[in-house]
C-alpha atoms as a PDB file:
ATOM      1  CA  UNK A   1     -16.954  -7.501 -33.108  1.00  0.00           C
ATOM      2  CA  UNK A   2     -13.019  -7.503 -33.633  1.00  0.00           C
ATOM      3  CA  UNK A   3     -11.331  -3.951 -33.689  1.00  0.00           C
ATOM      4  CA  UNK A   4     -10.429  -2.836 -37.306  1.00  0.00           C
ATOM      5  CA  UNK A   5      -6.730  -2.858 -38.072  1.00  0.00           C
ATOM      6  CA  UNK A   6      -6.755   0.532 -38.951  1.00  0.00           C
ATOM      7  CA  UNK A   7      -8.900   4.111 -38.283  1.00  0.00           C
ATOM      8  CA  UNK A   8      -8.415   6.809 -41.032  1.00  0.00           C
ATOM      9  CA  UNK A   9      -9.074   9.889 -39.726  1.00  0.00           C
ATOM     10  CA  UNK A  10     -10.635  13.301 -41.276  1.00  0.00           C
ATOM     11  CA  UNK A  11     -11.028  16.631 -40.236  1.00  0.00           C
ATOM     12  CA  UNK A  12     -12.813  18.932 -42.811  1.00  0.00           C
ATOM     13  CA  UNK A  13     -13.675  22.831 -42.306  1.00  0.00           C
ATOM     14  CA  UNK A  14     -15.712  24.288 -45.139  1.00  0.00           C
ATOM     15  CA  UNK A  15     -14.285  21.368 -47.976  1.00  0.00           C
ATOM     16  CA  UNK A  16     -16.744  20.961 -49.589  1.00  0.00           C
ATOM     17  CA  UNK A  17     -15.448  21.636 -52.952  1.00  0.00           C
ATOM     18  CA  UNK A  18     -12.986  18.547 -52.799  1.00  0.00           C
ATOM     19  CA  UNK A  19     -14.539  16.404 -50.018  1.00  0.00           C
ATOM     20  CA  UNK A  20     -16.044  13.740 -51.852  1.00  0.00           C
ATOM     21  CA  UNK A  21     -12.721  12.767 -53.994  1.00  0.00           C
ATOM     22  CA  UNK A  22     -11.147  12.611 -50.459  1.00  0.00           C
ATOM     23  CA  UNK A  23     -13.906  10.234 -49.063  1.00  0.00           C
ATOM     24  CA  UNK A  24     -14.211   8.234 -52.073  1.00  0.00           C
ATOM     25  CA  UNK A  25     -10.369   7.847 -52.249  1.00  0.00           C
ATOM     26  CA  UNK A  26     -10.551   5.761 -49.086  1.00  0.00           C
ATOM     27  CA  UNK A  27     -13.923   4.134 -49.309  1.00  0.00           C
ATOM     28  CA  UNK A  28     -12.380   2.441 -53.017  1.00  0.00           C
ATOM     29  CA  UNK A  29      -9.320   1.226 -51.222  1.00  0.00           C
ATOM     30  CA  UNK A  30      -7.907  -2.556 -51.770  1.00  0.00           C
ATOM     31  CA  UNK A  31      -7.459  -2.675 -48.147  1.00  0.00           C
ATOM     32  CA  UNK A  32     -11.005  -2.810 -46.442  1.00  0.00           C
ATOM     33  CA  UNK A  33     -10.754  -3.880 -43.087  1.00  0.00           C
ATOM     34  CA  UNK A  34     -10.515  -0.246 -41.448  1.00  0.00           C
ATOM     35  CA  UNK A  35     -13.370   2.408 -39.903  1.00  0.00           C
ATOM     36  CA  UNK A  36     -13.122   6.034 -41.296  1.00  0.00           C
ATOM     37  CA  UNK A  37     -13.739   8.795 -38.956  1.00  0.00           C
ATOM     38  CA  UNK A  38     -15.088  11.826 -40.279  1.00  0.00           C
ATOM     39  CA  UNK A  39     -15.482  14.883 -38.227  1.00  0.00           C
ATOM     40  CA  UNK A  40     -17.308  17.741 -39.380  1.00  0.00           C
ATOM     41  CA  UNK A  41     -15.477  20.719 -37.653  1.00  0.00           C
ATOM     42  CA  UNK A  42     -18.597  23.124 -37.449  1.00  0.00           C
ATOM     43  CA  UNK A  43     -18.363  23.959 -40.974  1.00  0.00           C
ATOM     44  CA  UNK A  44     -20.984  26.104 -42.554  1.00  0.00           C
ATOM     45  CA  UNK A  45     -21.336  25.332 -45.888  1.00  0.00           C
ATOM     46  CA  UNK A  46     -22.365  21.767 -48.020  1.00  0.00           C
ATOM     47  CA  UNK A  47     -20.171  20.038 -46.395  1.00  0.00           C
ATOM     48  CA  UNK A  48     -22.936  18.201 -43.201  1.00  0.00           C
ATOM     49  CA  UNK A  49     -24.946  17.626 -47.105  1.00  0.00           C
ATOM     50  CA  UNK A  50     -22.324  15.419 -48.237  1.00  0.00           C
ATOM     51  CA  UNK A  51     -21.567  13.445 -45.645  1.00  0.00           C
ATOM     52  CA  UNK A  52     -25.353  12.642 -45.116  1.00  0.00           C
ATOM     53  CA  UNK A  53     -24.636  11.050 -48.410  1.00  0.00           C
ATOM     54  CA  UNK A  54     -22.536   8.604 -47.492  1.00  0.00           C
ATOM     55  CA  UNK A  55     -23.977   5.780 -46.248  1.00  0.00           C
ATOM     56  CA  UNK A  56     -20.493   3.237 -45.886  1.00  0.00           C
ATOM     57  CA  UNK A  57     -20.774   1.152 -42.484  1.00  0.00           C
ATOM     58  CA  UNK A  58     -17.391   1.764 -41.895  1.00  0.00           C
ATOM     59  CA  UNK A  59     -17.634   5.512 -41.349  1.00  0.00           C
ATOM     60  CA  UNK A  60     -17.980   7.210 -38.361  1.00  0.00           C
ATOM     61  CA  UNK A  61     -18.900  10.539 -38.729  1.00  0.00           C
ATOM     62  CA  UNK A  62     -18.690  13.400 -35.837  1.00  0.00           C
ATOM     63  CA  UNK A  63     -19.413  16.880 -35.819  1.00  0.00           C
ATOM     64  CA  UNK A  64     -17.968  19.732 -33.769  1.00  0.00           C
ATOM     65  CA  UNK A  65     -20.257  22.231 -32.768  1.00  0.00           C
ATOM     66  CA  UNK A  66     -18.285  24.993 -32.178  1.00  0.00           C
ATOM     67  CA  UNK A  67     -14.908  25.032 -34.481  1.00  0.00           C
ATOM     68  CA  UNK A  68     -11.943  23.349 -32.819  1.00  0.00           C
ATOM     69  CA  UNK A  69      -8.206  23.912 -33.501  1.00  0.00           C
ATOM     70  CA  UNK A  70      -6.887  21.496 -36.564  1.00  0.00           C
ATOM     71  CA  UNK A  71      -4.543  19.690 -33.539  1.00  0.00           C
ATOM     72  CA  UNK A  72      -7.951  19.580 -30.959  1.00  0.00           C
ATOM     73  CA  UNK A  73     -10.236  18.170 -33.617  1.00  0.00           C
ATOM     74  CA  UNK A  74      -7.487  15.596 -35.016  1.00  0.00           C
ATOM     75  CA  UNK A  75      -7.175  14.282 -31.566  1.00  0.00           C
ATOM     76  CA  UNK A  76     -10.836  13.621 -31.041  1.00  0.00           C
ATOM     77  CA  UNK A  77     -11.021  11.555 -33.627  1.00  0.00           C
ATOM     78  CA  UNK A  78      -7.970   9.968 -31.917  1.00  0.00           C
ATOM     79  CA  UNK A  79      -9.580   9.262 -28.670  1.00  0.00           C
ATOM     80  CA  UNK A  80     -12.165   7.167 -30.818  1.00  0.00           C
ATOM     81  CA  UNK A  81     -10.257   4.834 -32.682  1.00  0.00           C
ATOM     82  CA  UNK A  82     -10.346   1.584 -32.621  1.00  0.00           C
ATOM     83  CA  UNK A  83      -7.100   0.320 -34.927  1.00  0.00           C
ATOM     84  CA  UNK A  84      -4.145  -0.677 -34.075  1.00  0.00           C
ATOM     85  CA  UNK A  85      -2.735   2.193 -36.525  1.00  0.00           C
ATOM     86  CA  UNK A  86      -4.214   5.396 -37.455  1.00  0.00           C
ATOM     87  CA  UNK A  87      -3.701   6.637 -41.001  1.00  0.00           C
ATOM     88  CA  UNK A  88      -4.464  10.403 -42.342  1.00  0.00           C
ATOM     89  CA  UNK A  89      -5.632  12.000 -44.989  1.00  0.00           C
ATOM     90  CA  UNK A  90      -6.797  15.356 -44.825  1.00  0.00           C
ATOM     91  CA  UNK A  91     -10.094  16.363 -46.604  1.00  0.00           C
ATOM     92  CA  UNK A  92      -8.521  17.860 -49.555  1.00  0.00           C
ATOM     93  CA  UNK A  93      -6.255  15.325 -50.907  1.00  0.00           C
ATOM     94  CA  UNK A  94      -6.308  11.837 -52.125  1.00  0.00           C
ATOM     95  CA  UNK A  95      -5.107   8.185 -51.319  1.00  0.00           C
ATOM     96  CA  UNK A  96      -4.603   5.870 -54.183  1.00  0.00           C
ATOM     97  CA  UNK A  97      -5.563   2.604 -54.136  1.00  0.00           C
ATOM     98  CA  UNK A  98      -3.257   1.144 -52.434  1.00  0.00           C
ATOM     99  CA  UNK A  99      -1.940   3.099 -50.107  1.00  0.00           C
ATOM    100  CA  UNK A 100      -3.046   1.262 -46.963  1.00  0.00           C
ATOM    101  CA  UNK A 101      -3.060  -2.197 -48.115  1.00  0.00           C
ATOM    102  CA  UNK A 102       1.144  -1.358 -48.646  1.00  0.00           C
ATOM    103  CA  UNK A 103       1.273   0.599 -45.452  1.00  0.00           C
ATOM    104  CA  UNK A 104      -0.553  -2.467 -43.004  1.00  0.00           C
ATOM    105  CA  UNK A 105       2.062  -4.695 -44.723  1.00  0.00           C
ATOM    106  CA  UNK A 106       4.670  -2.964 -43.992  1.00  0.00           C
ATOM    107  CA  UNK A 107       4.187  -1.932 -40.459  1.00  0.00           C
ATOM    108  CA  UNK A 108       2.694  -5.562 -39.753  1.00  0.00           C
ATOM    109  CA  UNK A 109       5.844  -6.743 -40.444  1.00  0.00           C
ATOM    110  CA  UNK A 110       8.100  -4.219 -38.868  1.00  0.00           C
ATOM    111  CA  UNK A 111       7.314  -3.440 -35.296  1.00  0.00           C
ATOM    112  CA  UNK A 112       9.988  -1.041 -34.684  1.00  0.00           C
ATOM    113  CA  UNK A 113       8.499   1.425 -36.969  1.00  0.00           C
ATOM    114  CA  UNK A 114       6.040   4.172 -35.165  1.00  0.00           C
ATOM    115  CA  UNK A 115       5.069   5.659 -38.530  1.00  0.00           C
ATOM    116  CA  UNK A 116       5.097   4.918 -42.457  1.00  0.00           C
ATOM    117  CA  UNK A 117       4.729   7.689 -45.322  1.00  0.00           C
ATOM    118  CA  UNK A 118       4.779   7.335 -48.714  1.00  0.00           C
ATOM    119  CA  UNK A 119       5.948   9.184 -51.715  1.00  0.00           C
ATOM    120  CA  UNK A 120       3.585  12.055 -52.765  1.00  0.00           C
ATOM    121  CA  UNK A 121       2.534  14.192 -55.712  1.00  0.00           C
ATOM    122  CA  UNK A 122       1.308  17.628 -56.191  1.00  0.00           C
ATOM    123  CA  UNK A 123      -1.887  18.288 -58.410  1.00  0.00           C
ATOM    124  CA  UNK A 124      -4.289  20.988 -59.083  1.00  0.00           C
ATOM    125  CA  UNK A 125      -7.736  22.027 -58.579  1.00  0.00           C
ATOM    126  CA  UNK A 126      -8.608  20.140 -61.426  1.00  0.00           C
ATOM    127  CA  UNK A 127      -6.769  16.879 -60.916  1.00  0.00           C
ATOM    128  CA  UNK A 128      -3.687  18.125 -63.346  1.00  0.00           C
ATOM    129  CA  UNK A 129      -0.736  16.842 -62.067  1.00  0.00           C
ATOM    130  CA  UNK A 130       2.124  19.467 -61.355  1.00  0.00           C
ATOM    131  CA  UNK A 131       5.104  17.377 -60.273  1.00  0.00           C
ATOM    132  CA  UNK A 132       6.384  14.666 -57.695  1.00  0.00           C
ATOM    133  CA  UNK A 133       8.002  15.147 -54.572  1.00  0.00           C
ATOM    134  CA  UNK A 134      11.006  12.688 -53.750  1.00  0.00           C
ATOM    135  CA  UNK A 135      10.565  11.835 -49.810  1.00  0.00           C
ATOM    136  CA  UNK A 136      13.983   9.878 -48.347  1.00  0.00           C
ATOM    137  CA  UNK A 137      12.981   6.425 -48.414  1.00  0.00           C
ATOM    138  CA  UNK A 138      16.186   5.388 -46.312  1.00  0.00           C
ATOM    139  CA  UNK A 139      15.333   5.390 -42.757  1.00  0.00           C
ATOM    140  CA  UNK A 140      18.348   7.182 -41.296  1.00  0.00           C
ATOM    141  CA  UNK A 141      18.084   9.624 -44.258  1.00  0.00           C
ATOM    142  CA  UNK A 142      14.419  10.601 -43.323  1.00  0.00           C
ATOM    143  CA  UNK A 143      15.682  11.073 -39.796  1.00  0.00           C
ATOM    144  CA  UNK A 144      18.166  12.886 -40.191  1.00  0.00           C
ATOM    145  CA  UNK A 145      15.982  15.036 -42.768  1.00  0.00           C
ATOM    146  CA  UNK A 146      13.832  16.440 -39.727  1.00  0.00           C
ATOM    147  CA  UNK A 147      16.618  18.019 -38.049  1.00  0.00           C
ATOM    148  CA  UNK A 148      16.064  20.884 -41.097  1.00  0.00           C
ATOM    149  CA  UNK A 149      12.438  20.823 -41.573  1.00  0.00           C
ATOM    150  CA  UNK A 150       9.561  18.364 -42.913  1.00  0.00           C
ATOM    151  CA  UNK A 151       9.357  16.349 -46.655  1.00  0.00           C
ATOM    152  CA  UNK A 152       6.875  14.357 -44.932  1.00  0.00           C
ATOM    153  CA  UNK A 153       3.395  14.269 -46.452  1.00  0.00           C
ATOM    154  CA  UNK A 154       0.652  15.172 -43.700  1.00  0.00           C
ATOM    155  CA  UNK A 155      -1.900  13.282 -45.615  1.00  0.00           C
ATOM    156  CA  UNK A 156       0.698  10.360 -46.562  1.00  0.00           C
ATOM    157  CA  UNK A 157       0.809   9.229 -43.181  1.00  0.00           C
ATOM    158  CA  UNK A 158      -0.398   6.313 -41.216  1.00  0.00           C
ATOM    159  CA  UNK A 159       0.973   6.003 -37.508  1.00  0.00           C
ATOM    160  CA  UNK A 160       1.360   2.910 -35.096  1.00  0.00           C
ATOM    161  CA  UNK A 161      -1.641   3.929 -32.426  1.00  0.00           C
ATOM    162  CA  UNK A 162       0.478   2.838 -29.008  1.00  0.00           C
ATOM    163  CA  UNK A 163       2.998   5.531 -30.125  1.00  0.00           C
ATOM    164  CA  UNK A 164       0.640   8.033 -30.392  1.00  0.00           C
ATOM    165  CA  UNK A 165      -0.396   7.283 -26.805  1.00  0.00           C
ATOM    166  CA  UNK A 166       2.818   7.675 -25.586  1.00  0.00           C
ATOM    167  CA  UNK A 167       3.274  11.677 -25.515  1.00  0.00           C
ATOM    168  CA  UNK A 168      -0.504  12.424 -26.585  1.00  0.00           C
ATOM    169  CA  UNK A 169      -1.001  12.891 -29.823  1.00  0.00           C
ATOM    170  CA  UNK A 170      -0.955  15.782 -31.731  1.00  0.00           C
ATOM    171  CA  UNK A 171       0.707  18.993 -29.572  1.00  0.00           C
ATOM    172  CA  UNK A 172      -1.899  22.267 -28.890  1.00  0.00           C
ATOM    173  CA  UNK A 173       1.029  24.748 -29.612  1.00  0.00           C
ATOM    174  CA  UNK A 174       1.189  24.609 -33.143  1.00  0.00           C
ATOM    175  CA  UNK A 175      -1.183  25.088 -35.454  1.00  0.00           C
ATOM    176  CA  UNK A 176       0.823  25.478 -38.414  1.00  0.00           C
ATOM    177  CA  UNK A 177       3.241  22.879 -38.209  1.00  0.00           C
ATOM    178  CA  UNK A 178       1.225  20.390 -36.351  1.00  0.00           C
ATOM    179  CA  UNK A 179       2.411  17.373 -38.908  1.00  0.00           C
ATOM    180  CA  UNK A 180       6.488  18.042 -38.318  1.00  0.00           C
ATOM    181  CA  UNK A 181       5.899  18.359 -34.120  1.00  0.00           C
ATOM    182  CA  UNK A 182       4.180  15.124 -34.146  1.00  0.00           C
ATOM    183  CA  UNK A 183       6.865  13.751 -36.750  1.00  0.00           C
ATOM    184  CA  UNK A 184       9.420  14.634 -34.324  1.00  0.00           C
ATOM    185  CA  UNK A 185       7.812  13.604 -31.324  1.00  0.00           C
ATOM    186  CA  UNK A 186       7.181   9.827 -32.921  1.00  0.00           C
ATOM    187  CA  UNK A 187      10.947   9.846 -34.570  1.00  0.00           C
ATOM    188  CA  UNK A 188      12.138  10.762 -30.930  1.00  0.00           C
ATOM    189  CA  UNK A 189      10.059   6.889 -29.813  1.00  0.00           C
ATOM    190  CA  UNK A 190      10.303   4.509 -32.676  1.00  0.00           C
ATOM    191  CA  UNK A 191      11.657   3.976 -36.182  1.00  0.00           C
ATOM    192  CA  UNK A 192       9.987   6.027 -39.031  1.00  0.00           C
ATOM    193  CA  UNK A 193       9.971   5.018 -42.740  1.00  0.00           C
ATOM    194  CA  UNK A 194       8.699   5.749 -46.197  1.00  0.00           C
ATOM    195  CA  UNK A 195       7.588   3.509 -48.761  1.00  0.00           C
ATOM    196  CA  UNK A 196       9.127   3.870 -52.021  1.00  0.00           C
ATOM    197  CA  UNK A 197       5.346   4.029 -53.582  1.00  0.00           C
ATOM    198  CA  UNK A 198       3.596   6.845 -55.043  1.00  0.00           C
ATOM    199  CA  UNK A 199       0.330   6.199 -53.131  1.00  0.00           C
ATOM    200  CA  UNK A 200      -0.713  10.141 -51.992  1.00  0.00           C
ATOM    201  CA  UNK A 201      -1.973  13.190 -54.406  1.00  0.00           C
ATOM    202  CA  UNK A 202      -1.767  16.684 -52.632  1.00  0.00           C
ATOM    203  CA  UNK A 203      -3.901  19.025 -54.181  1.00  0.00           C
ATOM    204  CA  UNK A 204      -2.869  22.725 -54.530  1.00  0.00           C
ATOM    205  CA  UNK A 205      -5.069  24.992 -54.275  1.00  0.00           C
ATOM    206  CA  UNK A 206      -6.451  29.325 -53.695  1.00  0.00           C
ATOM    207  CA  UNK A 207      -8.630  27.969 -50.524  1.00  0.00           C
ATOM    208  CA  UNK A 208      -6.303  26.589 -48.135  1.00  0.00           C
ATOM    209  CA  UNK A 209      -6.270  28.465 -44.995  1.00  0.00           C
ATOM    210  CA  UNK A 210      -2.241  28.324 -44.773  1.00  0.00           C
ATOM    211  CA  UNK A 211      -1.644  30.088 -47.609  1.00  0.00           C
ATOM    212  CA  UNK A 212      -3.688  33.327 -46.096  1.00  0.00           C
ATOM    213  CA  UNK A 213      -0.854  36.286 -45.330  1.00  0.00           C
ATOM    214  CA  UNK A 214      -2.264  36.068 -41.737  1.00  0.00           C
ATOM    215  CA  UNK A 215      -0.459  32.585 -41.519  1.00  0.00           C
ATOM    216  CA  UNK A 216       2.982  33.787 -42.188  1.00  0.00           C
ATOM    217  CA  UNK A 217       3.916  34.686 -39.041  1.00  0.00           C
ATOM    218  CA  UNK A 218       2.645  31.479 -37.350  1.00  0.00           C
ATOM    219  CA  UNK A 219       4.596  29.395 -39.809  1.00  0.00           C
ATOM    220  CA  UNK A 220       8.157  31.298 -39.095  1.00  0.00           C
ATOM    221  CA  UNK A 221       7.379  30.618 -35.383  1.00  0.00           C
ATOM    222  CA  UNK A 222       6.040  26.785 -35.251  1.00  0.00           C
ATOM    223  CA  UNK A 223       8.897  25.802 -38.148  1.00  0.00           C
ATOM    224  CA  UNK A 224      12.063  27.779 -35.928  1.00  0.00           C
ATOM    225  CA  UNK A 225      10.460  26.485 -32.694  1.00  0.00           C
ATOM    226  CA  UNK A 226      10.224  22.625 -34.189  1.00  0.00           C
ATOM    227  CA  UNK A 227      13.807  23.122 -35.209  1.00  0.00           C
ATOM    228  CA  UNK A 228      14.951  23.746 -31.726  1.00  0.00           C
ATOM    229  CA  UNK A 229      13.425  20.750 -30.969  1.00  0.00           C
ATOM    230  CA  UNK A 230      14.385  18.593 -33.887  1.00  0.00           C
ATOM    231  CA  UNK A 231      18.422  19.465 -32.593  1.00  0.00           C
ATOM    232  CA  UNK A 232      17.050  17.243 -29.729  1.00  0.00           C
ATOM    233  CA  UNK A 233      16.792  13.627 -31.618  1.00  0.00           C
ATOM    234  CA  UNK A 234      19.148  11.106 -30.019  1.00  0.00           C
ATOM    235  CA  UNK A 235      20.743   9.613 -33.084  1.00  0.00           C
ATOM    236  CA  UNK A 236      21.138  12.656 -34.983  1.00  0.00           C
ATOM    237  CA  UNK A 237      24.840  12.607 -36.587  1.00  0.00           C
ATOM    238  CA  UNK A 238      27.355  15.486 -36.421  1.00  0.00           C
ATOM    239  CA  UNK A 239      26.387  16.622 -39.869  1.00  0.00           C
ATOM    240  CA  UNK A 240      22.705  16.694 -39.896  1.00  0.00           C
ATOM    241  CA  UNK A 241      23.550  18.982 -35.878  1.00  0.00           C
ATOM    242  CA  UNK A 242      25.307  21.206 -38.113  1.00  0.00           C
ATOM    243  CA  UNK A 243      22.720  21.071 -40.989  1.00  0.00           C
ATOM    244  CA  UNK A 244      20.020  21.673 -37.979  1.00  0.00           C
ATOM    245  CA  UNK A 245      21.860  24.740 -36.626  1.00  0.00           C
ATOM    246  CA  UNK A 246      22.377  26.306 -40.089  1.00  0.00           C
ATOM    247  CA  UNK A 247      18.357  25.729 -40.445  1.00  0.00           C
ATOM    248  CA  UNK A 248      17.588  27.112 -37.163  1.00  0.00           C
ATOM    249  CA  UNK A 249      19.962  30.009 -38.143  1.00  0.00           C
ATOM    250  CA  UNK A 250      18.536  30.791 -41.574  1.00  0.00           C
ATOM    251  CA  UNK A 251      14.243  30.628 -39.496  1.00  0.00           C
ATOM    252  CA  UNK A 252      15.875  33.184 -37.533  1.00  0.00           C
ATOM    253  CA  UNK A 253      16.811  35.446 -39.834  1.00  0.00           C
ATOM    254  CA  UNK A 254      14.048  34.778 -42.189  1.00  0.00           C
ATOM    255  CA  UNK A 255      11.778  35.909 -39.128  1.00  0.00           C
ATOM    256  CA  UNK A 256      13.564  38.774 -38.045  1.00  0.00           C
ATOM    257  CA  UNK A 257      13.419  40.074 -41.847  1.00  0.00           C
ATOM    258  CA  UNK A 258       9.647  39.685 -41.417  1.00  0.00           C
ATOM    259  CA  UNK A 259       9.488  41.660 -38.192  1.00  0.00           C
ATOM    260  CA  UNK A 260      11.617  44.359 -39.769  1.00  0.00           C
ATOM    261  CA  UNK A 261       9.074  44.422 -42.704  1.00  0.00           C
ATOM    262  CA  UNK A 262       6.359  44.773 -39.877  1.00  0.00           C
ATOM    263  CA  UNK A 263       7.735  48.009 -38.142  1.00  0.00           C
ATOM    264  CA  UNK A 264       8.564  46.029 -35.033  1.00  0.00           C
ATOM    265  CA  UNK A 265      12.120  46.467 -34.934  1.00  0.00           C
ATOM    266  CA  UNK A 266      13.405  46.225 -31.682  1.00  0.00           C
ATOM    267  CA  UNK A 267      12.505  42.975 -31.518  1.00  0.00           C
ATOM    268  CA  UNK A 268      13.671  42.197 -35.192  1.00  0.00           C
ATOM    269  CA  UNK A 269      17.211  43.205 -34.376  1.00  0.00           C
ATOM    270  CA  UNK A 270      17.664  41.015 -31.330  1.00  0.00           C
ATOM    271  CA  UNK A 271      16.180  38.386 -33.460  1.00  0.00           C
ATOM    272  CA  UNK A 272      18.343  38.678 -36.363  1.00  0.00           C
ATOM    273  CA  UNK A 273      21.285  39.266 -33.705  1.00  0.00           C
ATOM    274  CA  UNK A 274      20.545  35.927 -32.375  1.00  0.00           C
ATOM    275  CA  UNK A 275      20.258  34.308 -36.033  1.00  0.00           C
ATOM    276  CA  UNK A 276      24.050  35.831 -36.413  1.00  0.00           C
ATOM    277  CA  UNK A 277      25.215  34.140 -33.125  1.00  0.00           C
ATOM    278  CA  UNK A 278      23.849  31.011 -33.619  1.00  0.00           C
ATOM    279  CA  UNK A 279      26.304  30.014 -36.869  1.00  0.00           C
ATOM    280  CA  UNK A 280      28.107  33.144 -37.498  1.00  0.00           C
ATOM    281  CA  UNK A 281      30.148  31.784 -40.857  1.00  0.00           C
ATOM    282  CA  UNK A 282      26.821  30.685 -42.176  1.00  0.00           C
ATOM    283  CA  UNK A 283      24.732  34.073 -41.210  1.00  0.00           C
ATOM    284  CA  UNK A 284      27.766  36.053 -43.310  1.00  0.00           C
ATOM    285  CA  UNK A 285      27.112  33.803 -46.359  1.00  0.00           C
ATOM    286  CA  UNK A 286      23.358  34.350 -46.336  1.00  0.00           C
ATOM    287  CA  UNK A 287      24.170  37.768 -45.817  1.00  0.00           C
ATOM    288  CA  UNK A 288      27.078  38.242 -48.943  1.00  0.00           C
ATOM    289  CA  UNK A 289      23.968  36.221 -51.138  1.00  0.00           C
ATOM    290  CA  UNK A 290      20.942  38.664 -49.961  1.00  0.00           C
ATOM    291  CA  UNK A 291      23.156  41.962 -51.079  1.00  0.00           C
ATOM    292  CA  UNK A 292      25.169  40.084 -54.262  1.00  0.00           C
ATOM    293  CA  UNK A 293      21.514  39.260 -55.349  1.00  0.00           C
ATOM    294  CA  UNK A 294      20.042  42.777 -54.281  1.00  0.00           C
ATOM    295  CA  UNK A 295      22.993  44.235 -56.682  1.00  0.00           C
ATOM    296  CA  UNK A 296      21.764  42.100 -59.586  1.00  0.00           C
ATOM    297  CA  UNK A 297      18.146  43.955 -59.360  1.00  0.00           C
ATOM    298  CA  UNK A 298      19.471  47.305 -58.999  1.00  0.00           C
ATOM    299  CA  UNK A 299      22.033  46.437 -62.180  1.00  0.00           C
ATOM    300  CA  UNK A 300      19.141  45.229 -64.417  1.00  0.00           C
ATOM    301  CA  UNK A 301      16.524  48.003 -63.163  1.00  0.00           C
ATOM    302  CA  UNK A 302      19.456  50.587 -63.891  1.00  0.00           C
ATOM    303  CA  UNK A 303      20.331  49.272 -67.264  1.00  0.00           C
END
C-alpha cells in the first residue's frame, strides 16, 4: 500500500463542543488521498464518544493516556505519518473544501517551499463570521513579517515532512507560541508561502485555554523570546532588523509593565531598563504615547 501524500494531524483536549465540524471539515475535502491522525489527548469529556463515531478508513486515531504538552502530543502524531507533507488543523477550527487539494498543488510544484498557509477568517461560536485576516501572500513579505511576530494561521498550515525532520519538529519550550517557533525554524530551511485563497475558518471562542489570565505571562515570554530568534533569519533586510528590534523592544516593555502590575518589581525595572536600551528613540515614543494617552483619561474623567 503506497504512502498517502499527505497526514493531517489533530490534537483535541476536552473539544468536544466543536470537534465534529473540525473532523467533518477534512473528511468532505476534494482532495482525498491523505490519512487523518486524531489523537485524543486524555480528555475527559465526549470527546473518546465522538471519535468512536467515526468510522473513515483514513483516520487514525490515538489516545494519550496521561495529558501531554500541545508541542509533545503534535509531535506524536508526527512520528506516525506517513505523507510526504503534514497539514494542521486544530480541533476547533475548520478547512474548506479545498484547502488541501490547492495546497498539494502548490507545494507539488514548488520544491523550494517548506511550508504553505492560506488566507484565514475569524468566526464565532455559532459559525457567524466576524471578519478576514489579510496574511502576506508575497514570499519575501511573509518573511520578513516574522521578524515582528506571527499572521500565520496555526490551523492554515500544511508543512513539507523532510523539513520537519530537519530540526525536530515542534520545539518543547513553548507552549504558547509553538506555531511562530516552528514558523521560524522552517523559514530559517526553506521557502515559505501563502496562497492567496480563503480556505481556513478560525473560530473564536470563551473555551480556549489561551485566553485564561494564567496564559498571559507565558505569551509575553514565548512571543519576546521568538523575537530574539526571528532577528536571526539570514535574508532578513535592514528594515524588517529594525522593525524586529522595535518589536523586541515594545515585548519588553509590554512585559516589564506586567511584572510591575504583579508586585515583582525588581525584576520589572531591569526589564523595562533593557526594553529602553535596546531602541532608545523608539522606547521614548512609546513612552510620550502611554502618558499623552494617560492625559486624555484623566481630561475626560475630570471634565
Amino acid at each position: 500500500m503506497s504512502s498517502p501524500a499527505v497526514s493531517v494531524v489533530i490534537s483535541c483536549y476536552n473539544g468536544e463542543k466543536f470537534l465534529r465540524p473540525a473532523l467533518d471539515s477534512i473528511l468532505n475535502q476534494t482532495f482525498s488521498d491523505f490519512e487523518f491522525i486524531v489523537l485524543n489527548n486524555a480528555s475527559t469529556d465526549g470527546t473518546a464518544k465522538i471519535l468512536d463515531n467515526y468510522h473513515d478508513p483514513r483516520m487514525v486515531k490515538l489516545k494519550n493516556d496521561t495529558l501531554l504538552d500541545m508541542c509533545a502530543s503534535f509531535n506524536k502524531g508526527h512520528a506516525m505519518a506517513q505523507g510526504r507533507y503534514i497539514a494542521h488543523l486544530d480541533a476547533d477550527d475548520v478547512a474548506l473544501p479545498d484547502r488541501l487539494a490547492k495546497q498539494v498543488t502548490f507545494l507539488d510544484s514548488h520544491p523550494d517551499v517548506g511550508m504553505v498557509a492560506t488566507q484565514y477568517e475569524f468566526i464565532k461560536e455559532n459559525n457567524e463570521i466576524q471578519k478576514s485576516v489579510l496574511t502576506p501572500i508575497k514570499s519575501e513579505d511573509l518573511y520578513e513579517s516574522l521578524a515582528t511576530g506571527n499572521l500565520i494561521a496555526h490551523s492554515s498550515v500544511t508543512f513539507r515532512k523532510d523539513v520537519l525532520d530537519q530540526f525536530g519538529h515542534y520545539p518543547l519550550t513553548y507552549e504558547y507560541a509553538e506555531d511562530y517557533a516552528i514558523y521560524i525554524d522552517v523559514a530559517s530551511r526553506a521557502n515559505i508561502a501563502c496562497l492567496p485563497d480563503l480556505l481556513t475558518q478560525i473560530r473564536l471562542h470563551a473555551g480556549q485555554i489561551t485566553n485564561a489570565p494564567e496564559w498571559r505571562e507565558r505569551q509575553l515570554t514565548d512571543v519576546l523570546d521568538l523575537l530574539r530568534k526571528a532577528a536571526n533569519l539570514p535574508k532578513l533586510s535592514k528594515r524588517a532588523q529594525r522593525d524586529n528590534r522595535q518589536a523586541v523592544c515594545d515585548a519588553l516593555l509590554r512585559y516589564g509593565v506586567f511584572l510591575a502590575r504583579d508586585g515583582r518589581h525588581v525584576k520589572a525595572f531591569g526589564t523595562l531598563l533593557e526594553g529602553m536600551l535596546t531602541d532608545p528613540l523608539h522606547a521614548s515614543r512609546r513612552l510620550r504615547a502611554s502618558l499623552r494617552n494617560l492625559g486624555s483619561r484623566i481630561s475626560g474623567f475630570s471634565s
